[in-house]
PDB file of N, CA and C in Angstrom:
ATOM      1  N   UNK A   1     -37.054  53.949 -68.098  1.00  0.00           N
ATOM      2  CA  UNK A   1     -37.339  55.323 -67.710  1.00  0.00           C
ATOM      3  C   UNK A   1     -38.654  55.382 -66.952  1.00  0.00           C
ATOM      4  N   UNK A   2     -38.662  56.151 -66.121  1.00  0.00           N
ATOM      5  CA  UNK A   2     -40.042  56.009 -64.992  1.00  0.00           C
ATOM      6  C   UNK A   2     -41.381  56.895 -65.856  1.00  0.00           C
ATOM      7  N   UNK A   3     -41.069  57.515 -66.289  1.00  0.00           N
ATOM      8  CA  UNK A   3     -41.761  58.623 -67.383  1.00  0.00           C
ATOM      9  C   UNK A   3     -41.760  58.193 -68.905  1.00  0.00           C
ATOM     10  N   UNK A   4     -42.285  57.368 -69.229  1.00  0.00           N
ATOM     11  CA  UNK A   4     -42.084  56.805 -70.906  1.00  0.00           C
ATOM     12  C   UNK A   4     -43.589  57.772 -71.656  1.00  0.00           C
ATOM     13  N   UNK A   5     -43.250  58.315 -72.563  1.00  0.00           N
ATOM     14  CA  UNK A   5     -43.815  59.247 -73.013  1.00  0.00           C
ATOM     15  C   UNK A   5     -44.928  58.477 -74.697  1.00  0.00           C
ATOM     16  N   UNK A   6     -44.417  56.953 -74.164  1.00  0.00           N
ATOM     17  CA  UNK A   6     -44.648  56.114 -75.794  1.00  0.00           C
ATOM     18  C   UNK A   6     -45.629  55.287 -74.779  1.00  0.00           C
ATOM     19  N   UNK A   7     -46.106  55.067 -73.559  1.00  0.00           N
ATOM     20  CA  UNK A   7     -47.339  54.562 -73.361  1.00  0.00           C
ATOM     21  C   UNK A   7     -48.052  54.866 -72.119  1.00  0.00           C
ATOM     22  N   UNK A   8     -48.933  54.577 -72.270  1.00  0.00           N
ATOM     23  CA  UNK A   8     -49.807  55.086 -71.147  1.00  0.00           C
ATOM     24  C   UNK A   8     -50.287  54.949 -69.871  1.00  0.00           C
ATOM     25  N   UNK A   9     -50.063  55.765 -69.071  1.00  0.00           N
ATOM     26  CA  UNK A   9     -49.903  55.080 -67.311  1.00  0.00           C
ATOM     27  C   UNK A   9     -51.082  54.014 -67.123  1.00  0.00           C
ATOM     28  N   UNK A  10     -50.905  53.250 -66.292  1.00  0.00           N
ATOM     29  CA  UNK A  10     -51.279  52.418 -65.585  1.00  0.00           C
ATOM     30  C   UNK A  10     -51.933  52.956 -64.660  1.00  0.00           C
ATOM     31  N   UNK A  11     -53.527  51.962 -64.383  1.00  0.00           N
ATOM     32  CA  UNK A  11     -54.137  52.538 -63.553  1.00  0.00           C
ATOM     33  C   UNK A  11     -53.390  52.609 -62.060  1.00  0.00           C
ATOM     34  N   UNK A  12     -52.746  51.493 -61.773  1.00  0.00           N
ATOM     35  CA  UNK A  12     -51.833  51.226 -60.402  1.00  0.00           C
ATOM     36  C   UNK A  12     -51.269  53.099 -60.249  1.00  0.00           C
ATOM     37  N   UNK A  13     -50.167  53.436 -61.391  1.00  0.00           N
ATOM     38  CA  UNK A  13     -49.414  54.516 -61.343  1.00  0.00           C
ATOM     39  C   UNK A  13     -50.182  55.779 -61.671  1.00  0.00           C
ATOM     40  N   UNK A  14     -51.538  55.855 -62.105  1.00  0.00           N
ATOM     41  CA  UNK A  14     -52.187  57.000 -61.457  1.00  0.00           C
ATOM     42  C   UNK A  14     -52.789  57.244 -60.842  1.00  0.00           C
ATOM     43  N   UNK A  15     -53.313  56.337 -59.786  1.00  0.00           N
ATOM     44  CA  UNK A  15     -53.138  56.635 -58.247  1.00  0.00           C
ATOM     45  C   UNK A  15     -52.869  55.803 -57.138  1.00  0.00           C
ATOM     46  N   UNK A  16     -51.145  56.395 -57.662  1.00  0.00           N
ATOM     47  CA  UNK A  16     -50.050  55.787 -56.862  1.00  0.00           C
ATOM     48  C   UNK A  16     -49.412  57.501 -56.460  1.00  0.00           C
ATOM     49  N   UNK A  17     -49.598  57.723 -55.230  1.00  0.00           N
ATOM     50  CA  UNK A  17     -49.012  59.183 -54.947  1.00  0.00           C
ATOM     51  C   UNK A  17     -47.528  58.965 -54.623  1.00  0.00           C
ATOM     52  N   UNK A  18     -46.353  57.761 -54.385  1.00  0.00           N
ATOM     53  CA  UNK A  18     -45.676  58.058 -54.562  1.00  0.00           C
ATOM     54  C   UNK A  18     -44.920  57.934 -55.478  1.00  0.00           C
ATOM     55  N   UNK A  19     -45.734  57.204 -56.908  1.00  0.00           N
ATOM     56  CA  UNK A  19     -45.087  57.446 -58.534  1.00  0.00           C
ATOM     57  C   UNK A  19     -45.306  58.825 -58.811  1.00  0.00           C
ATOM     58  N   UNK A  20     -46.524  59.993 -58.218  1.00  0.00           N
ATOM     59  CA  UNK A  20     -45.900  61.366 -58.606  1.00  0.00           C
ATOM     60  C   UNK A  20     -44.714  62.129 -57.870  1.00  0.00           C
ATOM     61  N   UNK A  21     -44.758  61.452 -56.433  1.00  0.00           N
ATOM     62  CA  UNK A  21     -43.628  62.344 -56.324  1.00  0.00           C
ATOM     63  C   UNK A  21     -42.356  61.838 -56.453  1.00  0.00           C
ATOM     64  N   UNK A  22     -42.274  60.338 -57.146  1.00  0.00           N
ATOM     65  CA  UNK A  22     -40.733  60.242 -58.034  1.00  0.00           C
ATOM     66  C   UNK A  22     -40.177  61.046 -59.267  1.00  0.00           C
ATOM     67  N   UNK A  23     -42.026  61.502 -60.201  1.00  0.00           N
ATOM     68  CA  UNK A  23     -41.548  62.209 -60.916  1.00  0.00           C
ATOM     69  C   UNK A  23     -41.675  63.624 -60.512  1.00  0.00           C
ATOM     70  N   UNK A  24     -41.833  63.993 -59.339  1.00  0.00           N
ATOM     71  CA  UNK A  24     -41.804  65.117 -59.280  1.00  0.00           C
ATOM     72  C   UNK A  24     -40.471  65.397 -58.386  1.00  0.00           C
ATOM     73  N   UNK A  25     -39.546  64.559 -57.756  1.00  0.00           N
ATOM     74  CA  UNK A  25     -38.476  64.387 -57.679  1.00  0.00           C
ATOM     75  C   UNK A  25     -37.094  64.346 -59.050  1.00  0.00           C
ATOM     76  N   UNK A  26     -37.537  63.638 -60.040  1.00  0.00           N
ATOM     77  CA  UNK A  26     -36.856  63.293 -60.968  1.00  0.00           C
ATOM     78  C   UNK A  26     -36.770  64.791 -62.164  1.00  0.00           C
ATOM     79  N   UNK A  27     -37.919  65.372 -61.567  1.00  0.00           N
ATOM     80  CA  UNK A  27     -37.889  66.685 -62.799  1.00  0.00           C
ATOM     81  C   UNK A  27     -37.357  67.686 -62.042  1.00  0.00           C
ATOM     82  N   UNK A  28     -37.837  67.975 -60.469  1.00  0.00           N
ATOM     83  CA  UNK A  28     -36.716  68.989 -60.233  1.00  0.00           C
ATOM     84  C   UNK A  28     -34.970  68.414 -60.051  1.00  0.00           C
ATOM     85  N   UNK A  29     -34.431  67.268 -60.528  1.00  0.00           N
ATOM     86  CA  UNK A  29     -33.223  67.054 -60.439  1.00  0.00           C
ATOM     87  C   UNK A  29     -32.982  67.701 -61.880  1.00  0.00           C
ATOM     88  N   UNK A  30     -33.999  67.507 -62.517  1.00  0.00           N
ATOM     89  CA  UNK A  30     -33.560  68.154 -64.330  1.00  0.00           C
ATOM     90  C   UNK A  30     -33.358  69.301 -64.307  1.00  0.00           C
ATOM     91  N   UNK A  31     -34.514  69.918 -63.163  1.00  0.00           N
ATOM     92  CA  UNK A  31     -34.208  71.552 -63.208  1.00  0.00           C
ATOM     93  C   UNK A  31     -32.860  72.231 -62.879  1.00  0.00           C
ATOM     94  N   UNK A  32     -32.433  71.307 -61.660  1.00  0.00           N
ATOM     95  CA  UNK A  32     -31.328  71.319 -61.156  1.00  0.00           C
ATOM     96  C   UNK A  32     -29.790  71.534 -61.664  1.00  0.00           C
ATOM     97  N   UNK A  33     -30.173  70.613 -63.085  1.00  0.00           N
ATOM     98  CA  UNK A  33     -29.123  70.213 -63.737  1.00  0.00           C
ATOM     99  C   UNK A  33     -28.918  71.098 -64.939  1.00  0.00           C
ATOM    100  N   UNK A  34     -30.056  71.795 -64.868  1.00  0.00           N
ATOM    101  CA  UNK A  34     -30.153  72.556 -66.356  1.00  0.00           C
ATOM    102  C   UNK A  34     -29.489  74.690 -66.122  1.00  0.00           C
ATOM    103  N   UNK A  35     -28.587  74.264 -67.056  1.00  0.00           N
ATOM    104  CA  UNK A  35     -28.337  75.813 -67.016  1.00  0.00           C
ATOM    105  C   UNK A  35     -28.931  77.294 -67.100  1.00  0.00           C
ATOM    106  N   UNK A  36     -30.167  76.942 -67.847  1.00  0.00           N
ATOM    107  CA  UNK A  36     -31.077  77.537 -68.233  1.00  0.00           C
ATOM    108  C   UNK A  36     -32.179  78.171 -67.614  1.00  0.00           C
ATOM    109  N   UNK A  37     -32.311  79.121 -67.100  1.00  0.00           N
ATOM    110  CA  UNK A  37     -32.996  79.683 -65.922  1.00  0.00           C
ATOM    111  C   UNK A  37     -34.460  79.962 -66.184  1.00  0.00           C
ATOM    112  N   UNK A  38     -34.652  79.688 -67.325  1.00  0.00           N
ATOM    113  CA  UNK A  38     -36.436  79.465 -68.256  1.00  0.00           C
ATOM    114  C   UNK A  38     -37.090  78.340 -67.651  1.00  0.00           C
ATOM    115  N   UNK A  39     -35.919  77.087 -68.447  1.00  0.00           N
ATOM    116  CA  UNK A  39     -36.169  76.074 -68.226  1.00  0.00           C
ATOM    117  C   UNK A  39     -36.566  75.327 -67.133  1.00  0.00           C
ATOM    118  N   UNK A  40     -35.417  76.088 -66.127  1.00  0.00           N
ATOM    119  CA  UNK A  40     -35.525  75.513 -64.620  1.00  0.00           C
ATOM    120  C   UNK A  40     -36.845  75.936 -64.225  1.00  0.00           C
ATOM    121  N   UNK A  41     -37.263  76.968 -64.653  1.00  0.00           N
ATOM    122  CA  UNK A  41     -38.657  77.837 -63.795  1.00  0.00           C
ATOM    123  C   UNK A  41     -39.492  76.865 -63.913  1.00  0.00           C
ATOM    124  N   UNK A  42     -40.011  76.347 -65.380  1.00  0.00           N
ATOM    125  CA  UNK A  42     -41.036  75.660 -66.445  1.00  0.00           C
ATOM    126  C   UNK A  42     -40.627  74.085 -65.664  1.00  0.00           C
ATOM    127  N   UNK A  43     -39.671  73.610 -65.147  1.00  0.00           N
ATOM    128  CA  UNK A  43     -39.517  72.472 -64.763  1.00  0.00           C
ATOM    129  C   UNK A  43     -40.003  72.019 -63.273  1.00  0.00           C
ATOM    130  N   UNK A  44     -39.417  73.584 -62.523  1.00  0.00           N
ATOM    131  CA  UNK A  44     -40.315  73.444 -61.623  1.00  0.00           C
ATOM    132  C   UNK A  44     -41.623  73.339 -61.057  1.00  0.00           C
ATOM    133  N   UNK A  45     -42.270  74.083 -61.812  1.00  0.00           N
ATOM    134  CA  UNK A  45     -43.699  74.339 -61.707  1.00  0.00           C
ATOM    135  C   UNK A  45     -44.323  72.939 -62.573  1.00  0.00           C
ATOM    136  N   UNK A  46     -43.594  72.517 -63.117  1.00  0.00           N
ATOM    137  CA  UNK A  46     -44.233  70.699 -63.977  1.00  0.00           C
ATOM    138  C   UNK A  46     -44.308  70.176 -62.543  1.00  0.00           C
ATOM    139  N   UNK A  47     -42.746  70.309 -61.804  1.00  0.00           N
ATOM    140  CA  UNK A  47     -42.865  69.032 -60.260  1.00  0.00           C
ATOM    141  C   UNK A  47     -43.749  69.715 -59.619  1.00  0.00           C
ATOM    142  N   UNK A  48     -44.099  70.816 -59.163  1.00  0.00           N
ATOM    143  CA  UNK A  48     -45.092  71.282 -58.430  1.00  0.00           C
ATOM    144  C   UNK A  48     -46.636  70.753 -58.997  1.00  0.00           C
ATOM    145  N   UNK A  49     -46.632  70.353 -60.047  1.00  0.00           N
ATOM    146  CA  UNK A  49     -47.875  70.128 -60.384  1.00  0.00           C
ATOM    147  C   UNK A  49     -48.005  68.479 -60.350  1.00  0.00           C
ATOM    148  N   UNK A  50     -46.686  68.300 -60.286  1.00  0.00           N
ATOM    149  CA  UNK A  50     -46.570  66.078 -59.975  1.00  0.00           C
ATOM    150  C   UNK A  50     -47.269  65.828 -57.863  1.00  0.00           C
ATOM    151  N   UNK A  51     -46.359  67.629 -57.384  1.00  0.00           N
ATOM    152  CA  UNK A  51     -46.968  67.050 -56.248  1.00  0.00           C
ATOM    153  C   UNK A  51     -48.445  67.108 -55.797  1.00  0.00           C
ATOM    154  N   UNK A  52     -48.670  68.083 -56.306  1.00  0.00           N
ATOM    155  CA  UNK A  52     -50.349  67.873 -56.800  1.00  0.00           C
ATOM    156  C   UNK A  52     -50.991  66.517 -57.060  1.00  0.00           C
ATOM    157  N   UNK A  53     -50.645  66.191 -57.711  1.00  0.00           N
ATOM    158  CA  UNK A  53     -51.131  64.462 -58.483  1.00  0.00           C
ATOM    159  C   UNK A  53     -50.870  63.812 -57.155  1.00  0.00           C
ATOM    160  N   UNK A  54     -49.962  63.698 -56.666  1.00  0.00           N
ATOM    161  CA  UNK A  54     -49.467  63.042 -55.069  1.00  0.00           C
ATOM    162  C   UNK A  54     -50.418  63.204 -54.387  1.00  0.00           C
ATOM    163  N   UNK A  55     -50.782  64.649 -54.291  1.00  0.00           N
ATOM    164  CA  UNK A  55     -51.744  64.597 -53.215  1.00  0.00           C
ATOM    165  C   UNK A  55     -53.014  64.185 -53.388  1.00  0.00           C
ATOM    166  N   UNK A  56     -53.385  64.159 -54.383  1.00  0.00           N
ATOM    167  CA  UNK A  56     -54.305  63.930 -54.942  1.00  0.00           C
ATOM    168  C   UNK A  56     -55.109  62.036 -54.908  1.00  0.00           C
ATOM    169  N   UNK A  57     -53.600  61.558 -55.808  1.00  0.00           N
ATOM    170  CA  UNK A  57     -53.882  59.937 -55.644  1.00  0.00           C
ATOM    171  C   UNK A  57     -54.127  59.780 -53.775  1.00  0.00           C
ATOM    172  N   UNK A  58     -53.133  60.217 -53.347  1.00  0.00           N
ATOM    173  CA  UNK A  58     -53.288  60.154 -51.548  1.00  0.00           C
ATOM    174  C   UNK A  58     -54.453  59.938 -51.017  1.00  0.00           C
ATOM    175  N   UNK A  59     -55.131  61.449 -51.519  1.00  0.00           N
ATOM    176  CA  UNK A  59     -56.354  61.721 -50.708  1.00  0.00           C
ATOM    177  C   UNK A  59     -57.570  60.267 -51.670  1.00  0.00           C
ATOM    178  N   UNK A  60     -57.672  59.955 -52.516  1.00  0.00           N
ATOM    179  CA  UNK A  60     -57.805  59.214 -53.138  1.00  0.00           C
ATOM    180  C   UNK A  60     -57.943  57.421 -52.499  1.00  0.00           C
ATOM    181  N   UNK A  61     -56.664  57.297 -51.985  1.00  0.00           N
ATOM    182  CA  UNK A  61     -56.645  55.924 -51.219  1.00  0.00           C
ATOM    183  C   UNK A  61     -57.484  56.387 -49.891  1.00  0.00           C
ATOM    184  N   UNK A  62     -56.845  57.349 -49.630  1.00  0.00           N
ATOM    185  CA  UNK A  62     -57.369  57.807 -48.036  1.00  0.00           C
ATOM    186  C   UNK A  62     -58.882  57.315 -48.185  1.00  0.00           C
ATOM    187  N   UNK A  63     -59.663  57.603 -49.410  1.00  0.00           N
ATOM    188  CA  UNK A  63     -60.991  57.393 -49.027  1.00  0.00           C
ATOM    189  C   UNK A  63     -61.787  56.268 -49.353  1.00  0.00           C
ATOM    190  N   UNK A  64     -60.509  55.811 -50.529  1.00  0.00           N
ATOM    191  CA  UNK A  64     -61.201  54.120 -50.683  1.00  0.00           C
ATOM    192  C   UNK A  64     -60.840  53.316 -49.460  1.00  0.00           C
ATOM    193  N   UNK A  65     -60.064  53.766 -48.591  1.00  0.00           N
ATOM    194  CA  UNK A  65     -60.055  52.573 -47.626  1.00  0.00           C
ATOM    195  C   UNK A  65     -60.712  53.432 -46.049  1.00  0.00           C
ATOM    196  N   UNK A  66     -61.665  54.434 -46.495  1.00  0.00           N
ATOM    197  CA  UNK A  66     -62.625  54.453 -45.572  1.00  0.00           C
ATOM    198  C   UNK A  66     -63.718  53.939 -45.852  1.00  0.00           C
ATOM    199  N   UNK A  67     -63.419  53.330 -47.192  1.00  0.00           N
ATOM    200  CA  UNK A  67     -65.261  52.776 -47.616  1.00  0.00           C
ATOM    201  C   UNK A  67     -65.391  51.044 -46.947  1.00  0.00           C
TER     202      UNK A  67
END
């Protein structure tokens, strides 16, 4: 599972911007899938906040490899 909830990311995978937006791919497919129109809201706004992290690790490399 790309998301294991039993250990703890890796420095590589937190800032790796495109391990957030797999999971921020992988949770709106949940939203997708889910009947539940709560759920879907609350799922979305989790991936909206993975693409955040994306942009984030991004801007991140962007500046270690201006140093």
């Amino acid at each position: 599972m790309f998301l294991d909830a039993h250990r703890p990311l890796t420095p590589e995978e937190v800032y790796d911007g495109e391990y957030w937006r797999k999971c921020a791919t992988m949770t709106r497919d949940e939203a997708r899938a889910s009947p539940d129109a709560d759920l879907q809201a609350r799922l979305l706004r989790i991936a909206s906040g993975y693409d955040r992290l994306a942009g984030y690790a991004d801007a991140i490399e962007r500046a270690a490899q201006e140093d």
